[in-house]
N, C-alpha and C. Protein backbone atom coordinates (compact mmCIF):
# COMPACT_ATOMS: atom_id res chain seq x y z
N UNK A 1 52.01 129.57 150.61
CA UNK A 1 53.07 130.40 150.04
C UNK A 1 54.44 129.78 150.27
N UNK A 2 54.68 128.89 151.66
CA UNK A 2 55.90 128.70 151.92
C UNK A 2 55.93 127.54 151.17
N UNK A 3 54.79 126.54 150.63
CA UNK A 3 55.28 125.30 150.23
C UNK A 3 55.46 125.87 148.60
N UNK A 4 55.07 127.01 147.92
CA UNK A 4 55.44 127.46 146.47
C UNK A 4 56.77 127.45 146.58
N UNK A 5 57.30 128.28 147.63
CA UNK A 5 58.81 128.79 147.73
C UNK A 5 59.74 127.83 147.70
N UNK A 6 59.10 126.19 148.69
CA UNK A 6 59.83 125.37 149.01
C UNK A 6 59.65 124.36 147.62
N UNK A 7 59.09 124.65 146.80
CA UNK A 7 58.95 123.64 145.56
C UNK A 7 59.72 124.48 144.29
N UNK A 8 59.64 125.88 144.34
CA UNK A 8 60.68 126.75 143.38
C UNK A 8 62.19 126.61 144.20
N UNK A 9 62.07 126.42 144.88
CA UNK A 9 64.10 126.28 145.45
C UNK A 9 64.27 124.50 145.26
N UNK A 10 63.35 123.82 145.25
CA UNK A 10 63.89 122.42 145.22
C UNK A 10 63.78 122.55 143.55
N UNK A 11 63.22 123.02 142.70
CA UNK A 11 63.00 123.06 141.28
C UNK A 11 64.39 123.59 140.96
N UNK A 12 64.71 124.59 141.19
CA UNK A 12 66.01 125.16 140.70
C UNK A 12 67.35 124.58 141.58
N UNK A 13 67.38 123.62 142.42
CA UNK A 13 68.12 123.07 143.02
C UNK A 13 68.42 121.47 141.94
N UNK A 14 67.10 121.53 141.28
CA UNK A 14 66.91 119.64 140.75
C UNK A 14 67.72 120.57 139.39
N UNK A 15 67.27 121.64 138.88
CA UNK A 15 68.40 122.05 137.79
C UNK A 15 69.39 122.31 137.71
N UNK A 16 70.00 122.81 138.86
CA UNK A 16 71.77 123.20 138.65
C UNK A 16 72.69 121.37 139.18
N UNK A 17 71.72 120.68 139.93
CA UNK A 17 72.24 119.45 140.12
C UNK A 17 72.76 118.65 138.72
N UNK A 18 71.20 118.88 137.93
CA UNK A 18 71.37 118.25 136.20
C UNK A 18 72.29 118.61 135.68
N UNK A 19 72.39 119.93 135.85
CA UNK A 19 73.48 121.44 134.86
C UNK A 19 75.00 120.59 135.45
N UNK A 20 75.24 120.27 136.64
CA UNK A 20 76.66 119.60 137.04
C UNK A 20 76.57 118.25 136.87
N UNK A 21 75.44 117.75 136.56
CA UNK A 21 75.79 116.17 135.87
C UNK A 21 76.33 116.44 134.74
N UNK A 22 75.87 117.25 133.94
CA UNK A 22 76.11 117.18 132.54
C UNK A 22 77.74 118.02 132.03
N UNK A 23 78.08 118.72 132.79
CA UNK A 23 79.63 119.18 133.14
C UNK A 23 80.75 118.54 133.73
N UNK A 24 80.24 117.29 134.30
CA UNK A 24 80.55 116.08 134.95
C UNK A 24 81.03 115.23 134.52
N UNK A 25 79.92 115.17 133.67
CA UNK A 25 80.58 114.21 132.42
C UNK A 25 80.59 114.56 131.09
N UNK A 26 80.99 115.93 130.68
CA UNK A 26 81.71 116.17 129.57
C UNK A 26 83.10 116.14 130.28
N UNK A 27 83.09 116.43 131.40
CA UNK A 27 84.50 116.79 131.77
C UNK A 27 85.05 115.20 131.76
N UNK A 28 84.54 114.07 132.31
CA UNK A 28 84.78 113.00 132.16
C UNK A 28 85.39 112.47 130.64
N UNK A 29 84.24 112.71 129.90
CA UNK A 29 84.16 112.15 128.26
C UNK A 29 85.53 113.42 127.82
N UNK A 30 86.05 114.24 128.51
CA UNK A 30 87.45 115.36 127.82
C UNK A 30 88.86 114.52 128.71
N UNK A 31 88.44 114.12 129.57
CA UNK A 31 89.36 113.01 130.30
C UNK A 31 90.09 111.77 129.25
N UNK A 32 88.64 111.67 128.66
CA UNK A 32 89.29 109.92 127.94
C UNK A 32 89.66 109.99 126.75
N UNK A 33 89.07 110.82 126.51
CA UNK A 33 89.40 112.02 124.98
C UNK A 33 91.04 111.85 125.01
N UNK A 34 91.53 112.80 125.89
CA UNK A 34 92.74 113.51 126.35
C UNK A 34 93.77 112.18 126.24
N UNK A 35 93.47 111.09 127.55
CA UNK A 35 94.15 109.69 127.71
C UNK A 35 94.14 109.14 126.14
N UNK A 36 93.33 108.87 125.36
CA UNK A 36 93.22 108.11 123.87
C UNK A 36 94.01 109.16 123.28
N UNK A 37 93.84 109.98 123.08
CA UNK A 37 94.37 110.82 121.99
C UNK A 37 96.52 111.20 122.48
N UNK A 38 96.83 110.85 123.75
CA UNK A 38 97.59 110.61 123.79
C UNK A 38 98.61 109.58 123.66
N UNK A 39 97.82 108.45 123.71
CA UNK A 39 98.11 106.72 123.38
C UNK A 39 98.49 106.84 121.62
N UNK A 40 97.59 107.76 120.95
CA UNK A 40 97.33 107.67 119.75
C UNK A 40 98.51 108.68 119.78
N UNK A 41 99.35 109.90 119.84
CA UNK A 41 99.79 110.10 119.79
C UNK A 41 101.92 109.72 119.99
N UNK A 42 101.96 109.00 120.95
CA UNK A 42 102.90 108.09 121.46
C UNK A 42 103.09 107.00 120.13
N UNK A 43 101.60 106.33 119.78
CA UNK A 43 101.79 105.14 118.60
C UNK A 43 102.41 105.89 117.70
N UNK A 44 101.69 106.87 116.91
CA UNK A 44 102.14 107.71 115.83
C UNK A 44 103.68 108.50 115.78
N UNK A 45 104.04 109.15 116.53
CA UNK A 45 105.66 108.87 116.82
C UNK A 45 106.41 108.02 116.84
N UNK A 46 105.89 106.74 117.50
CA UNK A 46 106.69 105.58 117.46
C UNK A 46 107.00 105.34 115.80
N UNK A 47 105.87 105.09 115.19
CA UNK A 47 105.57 105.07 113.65
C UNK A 47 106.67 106.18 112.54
N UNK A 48 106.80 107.11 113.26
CA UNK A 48 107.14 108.18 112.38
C UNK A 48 108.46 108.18 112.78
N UNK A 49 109.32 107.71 114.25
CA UNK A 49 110.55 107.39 114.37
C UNK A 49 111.14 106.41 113.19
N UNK A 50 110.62 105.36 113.57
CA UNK A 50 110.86 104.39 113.14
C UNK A 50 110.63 104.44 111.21
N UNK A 51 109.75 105.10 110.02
CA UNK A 51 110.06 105.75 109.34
C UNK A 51 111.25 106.13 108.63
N UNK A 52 111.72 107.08 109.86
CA UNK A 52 112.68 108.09 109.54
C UNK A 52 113.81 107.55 109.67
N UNK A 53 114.28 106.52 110.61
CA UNK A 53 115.36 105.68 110.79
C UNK A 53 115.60 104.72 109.20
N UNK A 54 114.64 104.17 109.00
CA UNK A 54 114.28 103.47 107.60
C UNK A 54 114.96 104.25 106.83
N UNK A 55 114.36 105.06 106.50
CA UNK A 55 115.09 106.38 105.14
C UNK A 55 116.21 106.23 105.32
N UNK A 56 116.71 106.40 106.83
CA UNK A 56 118.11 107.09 106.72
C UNK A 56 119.31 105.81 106.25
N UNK A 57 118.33 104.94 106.29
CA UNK A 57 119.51 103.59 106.20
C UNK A 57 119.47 102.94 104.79
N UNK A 58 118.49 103.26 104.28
CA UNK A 58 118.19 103.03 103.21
C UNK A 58 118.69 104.14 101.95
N UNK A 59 118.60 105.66 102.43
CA UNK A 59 118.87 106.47 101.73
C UNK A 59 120.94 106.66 101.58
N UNK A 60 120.99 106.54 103.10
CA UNK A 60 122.70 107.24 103.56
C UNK A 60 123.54 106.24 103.80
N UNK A 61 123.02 105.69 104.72
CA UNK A 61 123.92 104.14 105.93
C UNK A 61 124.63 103.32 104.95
N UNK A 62 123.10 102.46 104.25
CA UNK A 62 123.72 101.26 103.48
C UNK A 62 124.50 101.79 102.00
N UNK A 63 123.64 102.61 101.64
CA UNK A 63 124.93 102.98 100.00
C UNK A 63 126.32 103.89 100.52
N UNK A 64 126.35 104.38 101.68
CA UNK A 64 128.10 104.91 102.46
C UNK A 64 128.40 103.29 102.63
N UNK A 65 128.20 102.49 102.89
CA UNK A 65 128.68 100.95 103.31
C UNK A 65 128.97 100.87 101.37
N UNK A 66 127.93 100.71 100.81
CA UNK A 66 128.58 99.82 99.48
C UNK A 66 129.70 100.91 98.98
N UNK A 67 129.62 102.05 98.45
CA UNK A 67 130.49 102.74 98.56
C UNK A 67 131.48 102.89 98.64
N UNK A 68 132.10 102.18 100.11
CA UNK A 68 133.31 102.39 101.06
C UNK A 68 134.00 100.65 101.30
N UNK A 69 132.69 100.02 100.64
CA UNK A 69 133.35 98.29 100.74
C UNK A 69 133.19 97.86 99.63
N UNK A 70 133.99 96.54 99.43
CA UNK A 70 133.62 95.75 98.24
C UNK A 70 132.46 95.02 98.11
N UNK A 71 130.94 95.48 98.70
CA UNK A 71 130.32 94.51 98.85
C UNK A 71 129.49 94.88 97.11
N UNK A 72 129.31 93.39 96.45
CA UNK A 72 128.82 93.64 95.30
C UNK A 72 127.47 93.99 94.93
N UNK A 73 127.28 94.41 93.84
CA UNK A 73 125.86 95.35 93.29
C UNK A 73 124.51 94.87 93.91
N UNK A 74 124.57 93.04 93.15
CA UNK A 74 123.38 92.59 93.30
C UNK A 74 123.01 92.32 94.98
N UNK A 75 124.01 91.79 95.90
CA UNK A 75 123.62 91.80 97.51
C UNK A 75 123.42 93.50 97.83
N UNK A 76 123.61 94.41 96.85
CA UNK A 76 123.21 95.66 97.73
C UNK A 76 121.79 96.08 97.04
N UNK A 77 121.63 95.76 95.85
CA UNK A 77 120.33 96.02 95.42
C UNK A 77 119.33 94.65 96.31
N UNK A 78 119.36 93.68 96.51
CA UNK A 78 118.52 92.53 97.30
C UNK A 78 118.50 93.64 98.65
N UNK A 79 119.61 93.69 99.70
CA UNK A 79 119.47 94.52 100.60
C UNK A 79 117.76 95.75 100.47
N UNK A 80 119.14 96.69 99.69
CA UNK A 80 117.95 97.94 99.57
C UNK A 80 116.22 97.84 99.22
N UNK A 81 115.93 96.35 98.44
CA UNK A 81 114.83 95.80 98.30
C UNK A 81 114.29 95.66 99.25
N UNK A 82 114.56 95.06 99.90
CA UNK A 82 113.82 94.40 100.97
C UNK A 82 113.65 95.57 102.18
N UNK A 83 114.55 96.45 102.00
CA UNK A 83 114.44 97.69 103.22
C UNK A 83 113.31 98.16 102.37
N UNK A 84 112.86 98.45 101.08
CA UNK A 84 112.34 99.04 100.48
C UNK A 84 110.85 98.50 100.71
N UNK A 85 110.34 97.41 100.42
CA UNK A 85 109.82 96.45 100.53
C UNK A 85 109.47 96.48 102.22
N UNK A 86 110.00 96.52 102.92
CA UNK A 86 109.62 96.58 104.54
C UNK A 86 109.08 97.96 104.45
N UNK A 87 109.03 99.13 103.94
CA UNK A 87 108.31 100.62 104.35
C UNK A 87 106.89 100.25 103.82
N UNK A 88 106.47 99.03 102.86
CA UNK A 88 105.56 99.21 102.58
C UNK A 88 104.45 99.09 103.69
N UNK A 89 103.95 98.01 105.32
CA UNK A 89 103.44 98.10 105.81
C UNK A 89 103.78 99.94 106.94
N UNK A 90 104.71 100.11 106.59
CA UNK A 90 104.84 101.03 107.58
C UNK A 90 104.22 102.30 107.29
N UNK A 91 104.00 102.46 105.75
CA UNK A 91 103.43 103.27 105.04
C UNK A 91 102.08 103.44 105.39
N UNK A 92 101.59 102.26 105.23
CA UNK A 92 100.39 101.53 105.33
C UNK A 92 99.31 101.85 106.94
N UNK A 93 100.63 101.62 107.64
CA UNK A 93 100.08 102.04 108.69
C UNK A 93 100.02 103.63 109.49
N UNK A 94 101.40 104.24 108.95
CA UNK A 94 100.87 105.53 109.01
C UNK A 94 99.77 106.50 108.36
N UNK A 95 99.33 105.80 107.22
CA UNK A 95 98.16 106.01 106.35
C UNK A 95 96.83 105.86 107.25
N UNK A 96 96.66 104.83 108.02
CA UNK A 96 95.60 104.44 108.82
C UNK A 96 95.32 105.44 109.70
N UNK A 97 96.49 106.00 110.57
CA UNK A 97 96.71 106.84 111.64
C UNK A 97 96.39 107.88 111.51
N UNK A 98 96.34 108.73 110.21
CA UNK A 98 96.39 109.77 109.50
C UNK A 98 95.03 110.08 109.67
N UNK A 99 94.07 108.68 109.81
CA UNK A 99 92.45 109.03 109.39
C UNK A 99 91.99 108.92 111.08
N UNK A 100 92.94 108.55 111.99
CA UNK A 100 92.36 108.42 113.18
C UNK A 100 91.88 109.79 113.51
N UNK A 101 90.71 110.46 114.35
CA UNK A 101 89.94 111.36 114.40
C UNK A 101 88.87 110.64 115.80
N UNK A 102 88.72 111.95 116.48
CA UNK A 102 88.28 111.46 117.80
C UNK A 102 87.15 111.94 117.26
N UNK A 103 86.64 112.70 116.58
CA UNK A 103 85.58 113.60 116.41
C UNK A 103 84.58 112.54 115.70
N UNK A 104 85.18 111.38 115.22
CA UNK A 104 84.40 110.13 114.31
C UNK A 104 83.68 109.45 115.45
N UNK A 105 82.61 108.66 114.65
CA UNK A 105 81.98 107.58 115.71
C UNK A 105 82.95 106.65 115.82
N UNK A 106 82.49 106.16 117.32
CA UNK A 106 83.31 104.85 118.19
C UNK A 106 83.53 103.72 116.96
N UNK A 107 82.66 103.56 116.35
CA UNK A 107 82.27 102.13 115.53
C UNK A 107 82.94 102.53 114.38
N UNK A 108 83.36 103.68 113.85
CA UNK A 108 84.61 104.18 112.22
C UNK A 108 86.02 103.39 113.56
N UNK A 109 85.92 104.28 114.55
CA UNK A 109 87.61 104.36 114.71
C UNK A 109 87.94 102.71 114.84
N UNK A 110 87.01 101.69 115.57
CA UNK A 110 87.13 100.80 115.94
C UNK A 110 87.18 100.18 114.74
N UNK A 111 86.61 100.10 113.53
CA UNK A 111 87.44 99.73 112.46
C UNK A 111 89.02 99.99 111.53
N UNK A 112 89.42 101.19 112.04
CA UNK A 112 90.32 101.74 111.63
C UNK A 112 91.84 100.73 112.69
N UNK A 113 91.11 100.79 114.01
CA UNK A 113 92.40 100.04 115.06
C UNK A 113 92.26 98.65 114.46
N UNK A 114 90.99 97.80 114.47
CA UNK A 114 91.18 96.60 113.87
C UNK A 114 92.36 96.17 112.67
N UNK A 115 92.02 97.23 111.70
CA UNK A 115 93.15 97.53 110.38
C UNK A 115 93.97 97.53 110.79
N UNK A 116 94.16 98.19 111.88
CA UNK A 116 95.76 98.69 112.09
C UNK A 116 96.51 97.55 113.22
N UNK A 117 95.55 96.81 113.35
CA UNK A 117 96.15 95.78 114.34
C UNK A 117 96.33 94.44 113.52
N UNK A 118 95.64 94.20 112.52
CA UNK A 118 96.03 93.17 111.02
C UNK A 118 97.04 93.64 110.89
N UNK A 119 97.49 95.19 110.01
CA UNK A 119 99.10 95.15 109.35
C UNK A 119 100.25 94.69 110.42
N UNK A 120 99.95 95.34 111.56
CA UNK A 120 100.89 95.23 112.86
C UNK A 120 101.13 93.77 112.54
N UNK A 121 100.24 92.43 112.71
CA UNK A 121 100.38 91.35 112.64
C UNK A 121 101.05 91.00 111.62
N UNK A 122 100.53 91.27 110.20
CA UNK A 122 101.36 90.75 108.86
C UNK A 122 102.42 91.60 109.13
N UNK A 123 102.86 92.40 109.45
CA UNK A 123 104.10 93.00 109.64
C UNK A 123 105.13 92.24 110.05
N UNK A 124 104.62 91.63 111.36
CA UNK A 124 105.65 90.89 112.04
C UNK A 124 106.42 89.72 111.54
N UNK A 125 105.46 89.01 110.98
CA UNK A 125 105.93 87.75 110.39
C UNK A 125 107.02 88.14 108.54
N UNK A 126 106.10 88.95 108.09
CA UNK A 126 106.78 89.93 106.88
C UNK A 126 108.10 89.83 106.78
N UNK A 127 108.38 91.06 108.08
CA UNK A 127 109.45 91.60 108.32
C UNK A 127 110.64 90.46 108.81
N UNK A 128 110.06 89.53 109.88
CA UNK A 128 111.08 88.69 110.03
C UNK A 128 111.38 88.04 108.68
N UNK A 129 110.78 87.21 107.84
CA UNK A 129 111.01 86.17 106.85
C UNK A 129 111.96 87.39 106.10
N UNK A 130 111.29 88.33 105.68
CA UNK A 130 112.14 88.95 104.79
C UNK A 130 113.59 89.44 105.09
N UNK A 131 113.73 89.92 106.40
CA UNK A 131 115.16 90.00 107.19
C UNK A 131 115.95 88.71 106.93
N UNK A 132 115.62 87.65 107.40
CA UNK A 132 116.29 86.52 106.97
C UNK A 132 116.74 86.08 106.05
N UNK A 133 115.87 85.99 105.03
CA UNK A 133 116.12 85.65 103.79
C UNK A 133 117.44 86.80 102.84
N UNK A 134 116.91 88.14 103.56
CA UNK A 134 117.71 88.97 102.97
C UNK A 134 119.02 88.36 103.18
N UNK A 135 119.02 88.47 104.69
CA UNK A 135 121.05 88.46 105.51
C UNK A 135 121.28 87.16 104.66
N UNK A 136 120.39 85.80 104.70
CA UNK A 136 120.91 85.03 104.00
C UNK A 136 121.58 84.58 102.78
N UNK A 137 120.46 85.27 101.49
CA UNK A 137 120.92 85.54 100.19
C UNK A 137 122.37 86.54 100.25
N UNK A 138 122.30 87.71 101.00
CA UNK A 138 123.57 88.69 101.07
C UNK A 138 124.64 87.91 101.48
N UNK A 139 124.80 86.91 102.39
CA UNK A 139 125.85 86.39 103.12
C UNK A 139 126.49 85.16 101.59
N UNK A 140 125.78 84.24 101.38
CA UNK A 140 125.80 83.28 100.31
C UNK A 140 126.21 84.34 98.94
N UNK A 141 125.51 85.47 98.29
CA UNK A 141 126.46 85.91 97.44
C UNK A 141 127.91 86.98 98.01
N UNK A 142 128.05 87.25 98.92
CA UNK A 142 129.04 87.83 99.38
C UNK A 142 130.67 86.47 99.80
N UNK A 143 129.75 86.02 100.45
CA UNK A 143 131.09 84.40 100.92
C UNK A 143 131.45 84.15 99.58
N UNK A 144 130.13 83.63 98.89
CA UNK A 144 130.59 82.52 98.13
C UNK A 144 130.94 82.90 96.42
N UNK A 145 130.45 83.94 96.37
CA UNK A 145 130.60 85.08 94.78
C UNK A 145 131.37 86.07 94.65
N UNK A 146 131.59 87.00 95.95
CA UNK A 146 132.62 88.17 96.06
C UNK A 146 134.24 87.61 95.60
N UNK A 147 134.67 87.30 94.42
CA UNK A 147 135.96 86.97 94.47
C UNK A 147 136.61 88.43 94.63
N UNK A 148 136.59 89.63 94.90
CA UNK A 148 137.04 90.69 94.66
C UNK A 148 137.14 91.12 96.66
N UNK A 149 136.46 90.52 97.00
CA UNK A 149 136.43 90.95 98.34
C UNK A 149 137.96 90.01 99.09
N UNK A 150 138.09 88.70 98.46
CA UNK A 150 139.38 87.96 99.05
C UNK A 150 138.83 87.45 100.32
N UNK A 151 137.44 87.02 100.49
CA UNK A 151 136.85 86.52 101.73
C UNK A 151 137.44 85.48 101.82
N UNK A 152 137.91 84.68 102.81
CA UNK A 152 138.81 83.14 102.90
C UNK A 152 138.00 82.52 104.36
N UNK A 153 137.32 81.20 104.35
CA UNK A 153 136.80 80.78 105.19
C UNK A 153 137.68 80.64 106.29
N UNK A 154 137.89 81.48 107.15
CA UNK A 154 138.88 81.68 108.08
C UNK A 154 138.77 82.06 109.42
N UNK A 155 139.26 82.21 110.03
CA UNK A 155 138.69 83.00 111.45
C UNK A 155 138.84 84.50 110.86
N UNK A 156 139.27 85.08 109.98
CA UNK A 156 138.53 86.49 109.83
C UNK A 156 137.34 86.87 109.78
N UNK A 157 136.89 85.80 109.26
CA UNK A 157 135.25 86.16 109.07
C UNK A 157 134.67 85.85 110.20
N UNK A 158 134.96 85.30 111.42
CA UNK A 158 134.35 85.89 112.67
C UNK A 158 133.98 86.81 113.05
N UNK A 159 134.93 87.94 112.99
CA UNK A 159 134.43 89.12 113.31
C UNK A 159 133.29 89.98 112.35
N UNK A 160 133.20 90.22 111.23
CA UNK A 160 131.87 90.47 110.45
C UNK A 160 130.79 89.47 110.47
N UNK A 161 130.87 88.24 110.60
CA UNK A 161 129.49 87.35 110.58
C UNK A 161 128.95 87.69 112.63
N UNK A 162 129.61 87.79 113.27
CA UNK A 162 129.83 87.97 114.46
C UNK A 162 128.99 89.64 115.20
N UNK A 163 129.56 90.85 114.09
CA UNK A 163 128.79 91.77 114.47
C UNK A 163 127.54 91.43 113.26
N UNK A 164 127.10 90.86 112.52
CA UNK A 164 126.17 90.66 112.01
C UNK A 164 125.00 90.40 112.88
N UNK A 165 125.62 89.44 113.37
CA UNK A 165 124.77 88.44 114.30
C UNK A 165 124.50 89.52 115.78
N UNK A 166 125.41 89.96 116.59
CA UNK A 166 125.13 90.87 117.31
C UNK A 166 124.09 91.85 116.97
N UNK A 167 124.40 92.64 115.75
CA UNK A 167 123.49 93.43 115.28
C UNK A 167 122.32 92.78 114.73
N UNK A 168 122.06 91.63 114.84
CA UNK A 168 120.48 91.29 114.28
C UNK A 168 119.77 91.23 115.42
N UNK A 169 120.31 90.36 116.64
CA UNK A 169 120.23 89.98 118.27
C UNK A 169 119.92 91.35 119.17
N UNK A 170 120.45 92.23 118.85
CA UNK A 170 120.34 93.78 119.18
C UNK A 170 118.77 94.24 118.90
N UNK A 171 118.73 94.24 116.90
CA UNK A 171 117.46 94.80 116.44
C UNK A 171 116.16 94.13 116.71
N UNK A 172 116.49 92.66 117.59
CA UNK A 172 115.61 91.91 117.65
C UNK A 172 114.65 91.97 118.85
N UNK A 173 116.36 92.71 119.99
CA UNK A 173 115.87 92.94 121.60
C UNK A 173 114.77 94.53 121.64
N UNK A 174 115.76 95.16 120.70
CA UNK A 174 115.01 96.55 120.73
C UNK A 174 113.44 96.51 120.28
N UNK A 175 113.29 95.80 118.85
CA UNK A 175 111.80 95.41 118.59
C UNK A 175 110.76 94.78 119.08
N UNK A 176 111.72 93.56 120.42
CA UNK A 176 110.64 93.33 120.84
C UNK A 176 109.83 94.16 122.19
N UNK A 177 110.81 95.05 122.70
CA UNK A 177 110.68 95.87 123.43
C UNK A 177 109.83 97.16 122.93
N UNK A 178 110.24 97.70 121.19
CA UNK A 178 108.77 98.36 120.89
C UNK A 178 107.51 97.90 120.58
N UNK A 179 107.61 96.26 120.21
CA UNK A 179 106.07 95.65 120.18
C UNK A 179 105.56 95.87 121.72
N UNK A 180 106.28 95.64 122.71
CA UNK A 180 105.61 95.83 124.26
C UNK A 180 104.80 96.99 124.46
N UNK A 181 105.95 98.26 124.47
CA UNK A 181 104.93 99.14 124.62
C UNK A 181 104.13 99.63 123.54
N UNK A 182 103.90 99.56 121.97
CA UNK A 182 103.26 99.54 121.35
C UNK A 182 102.03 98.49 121.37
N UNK A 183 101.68 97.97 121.72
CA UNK A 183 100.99 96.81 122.27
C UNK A 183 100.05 97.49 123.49
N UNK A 184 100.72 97.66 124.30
CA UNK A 184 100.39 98.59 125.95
C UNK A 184 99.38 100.00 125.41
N UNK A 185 100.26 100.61 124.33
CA UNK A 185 99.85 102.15 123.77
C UNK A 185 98.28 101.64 123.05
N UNK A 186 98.36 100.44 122.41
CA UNK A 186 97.16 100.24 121.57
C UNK A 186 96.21 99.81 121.97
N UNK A 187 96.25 98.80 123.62
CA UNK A 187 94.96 98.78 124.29
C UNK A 187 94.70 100.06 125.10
N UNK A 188 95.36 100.64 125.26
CA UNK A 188 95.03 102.07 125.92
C UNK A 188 93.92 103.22 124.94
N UNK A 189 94.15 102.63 124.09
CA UNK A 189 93.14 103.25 122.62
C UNK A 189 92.10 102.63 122.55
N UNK A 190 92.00 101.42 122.88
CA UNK A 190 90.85 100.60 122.66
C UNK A 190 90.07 100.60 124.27
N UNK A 191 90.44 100.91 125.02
CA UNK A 191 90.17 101.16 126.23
C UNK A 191 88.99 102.31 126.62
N UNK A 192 89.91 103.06 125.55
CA UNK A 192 89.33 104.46 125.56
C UNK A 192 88.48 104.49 125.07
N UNK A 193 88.41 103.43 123.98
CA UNK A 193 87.55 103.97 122.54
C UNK A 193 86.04 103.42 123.33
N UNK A 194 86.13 102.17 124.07
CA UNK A 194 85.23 101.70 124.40
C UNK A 194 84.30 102.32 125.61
N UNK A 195 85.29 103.04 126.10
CA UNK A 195 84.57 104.12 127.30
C UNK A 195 83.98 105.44 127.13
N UNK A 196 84.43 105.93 125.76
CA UNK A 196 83.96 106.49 124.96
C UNK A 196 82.27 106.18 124.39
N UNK A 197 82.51 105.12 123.97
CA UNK A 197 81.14 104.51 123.59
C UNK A 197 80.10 104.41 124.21
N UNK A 198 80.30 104.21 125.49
CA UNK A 198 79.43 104.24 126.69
C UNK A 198 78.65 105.69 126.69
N UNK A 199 79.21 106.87 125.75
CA UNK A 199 78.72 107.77 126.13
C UNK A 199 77.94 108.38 125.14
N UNK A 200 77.94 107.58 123.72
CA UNK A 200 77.31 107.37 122.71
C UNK A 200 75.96 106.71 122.89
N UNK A 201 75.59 105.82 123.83
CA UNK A 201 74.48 105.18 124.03
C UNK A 201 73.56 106.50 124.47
């Protein structure tokens, strides 16, 4: 009788042990959940800042500048192009983000970050060539075409080629400082995603 008793208390002892493995590690697998889905959240703001800054310079900033200066049509339409022309990966990638979903298998999302870690790349190189080329073409028809502006190769033009240059040196420090932690935010996703997976097997 006592060894029934002692095999029904070790029986229901071997079940509530299982019952807290398995609470153990959902609570675990709501842990990494929680960590990814916040990484993913941080990226997607970053994304949607950065967006909204776009618009505003594109929509308000630069046409109050042509506006209020003599700078001529065609360097402000090349400008606005190329700002225009730069939302396209950004589009692109908030599009991606849009489909991120924890509730998907490991092996969807892990194609979705791959994607999203290609545009990131063509982005970079994109965005620089096209920045350049822009300030360049703008500077060459502004110097050398603006007869209405009275530009004179002079030390006046120090000071506008000067905050030009500051302000590119600026957008250059700040960006590379959001590739860092955007970079940081996106193995933290892939981190996840992969510890995640572990629980898929």
């Amino acid at each position: 009788m006592e060894l029934e008793a002692l095999k029904a208390s070790w029986n229901k002892l071997d079940e509530r042990l299982a019952a807290t493995e398995i609470v153990n590690l959902r609570v675990v697998k709501e842990v990494i959940q929680q960590k990814t889905k916040s990484a993913y959240d941080r990226i997607m703001g970053q994304n949607i800042y950065n967006f909204v800054v776009n618009m505003l310079i594109i929509c308000v900033v630069f046409p109050y500048v042509y506006l209020n200066t003599p700078i001529q049509a065609t360097s402000f339409v090349i400008v606005e192009g190329v700002m225009v022309i730069g939302l396209i990966p950004l589009v692109w990638k908030l599009s991606l983000l849009s489909k991120f979903d924890l509730g998907k298998g490991c092996r969807e999302l892990d194609r979705l970050v791959l994607t999203y870690k290609k545009v990131c790349h063509q982005e970079k190189f994109w965005m620089i060539g096209a920045v350049c080329l822009a300030m360049i073409a703008f500077y060459i028809l502004e110097l050398g075409f603006n007869t209405e502006a009275g530009y004179e190769f002079s030390t006046r033009l120090i000071l506008p080629l000067g905050l030009s240059l500051l302000t590119l040196a600026l957008g250059l420090v700040f960006a590379k400082w959001q590739l860092r932690r955007h970079a940081q935010q996106l193995r933290e996703i892939e981190r996840g995603l992969e510890e995640l997976r572990e629980f898929e097997k």
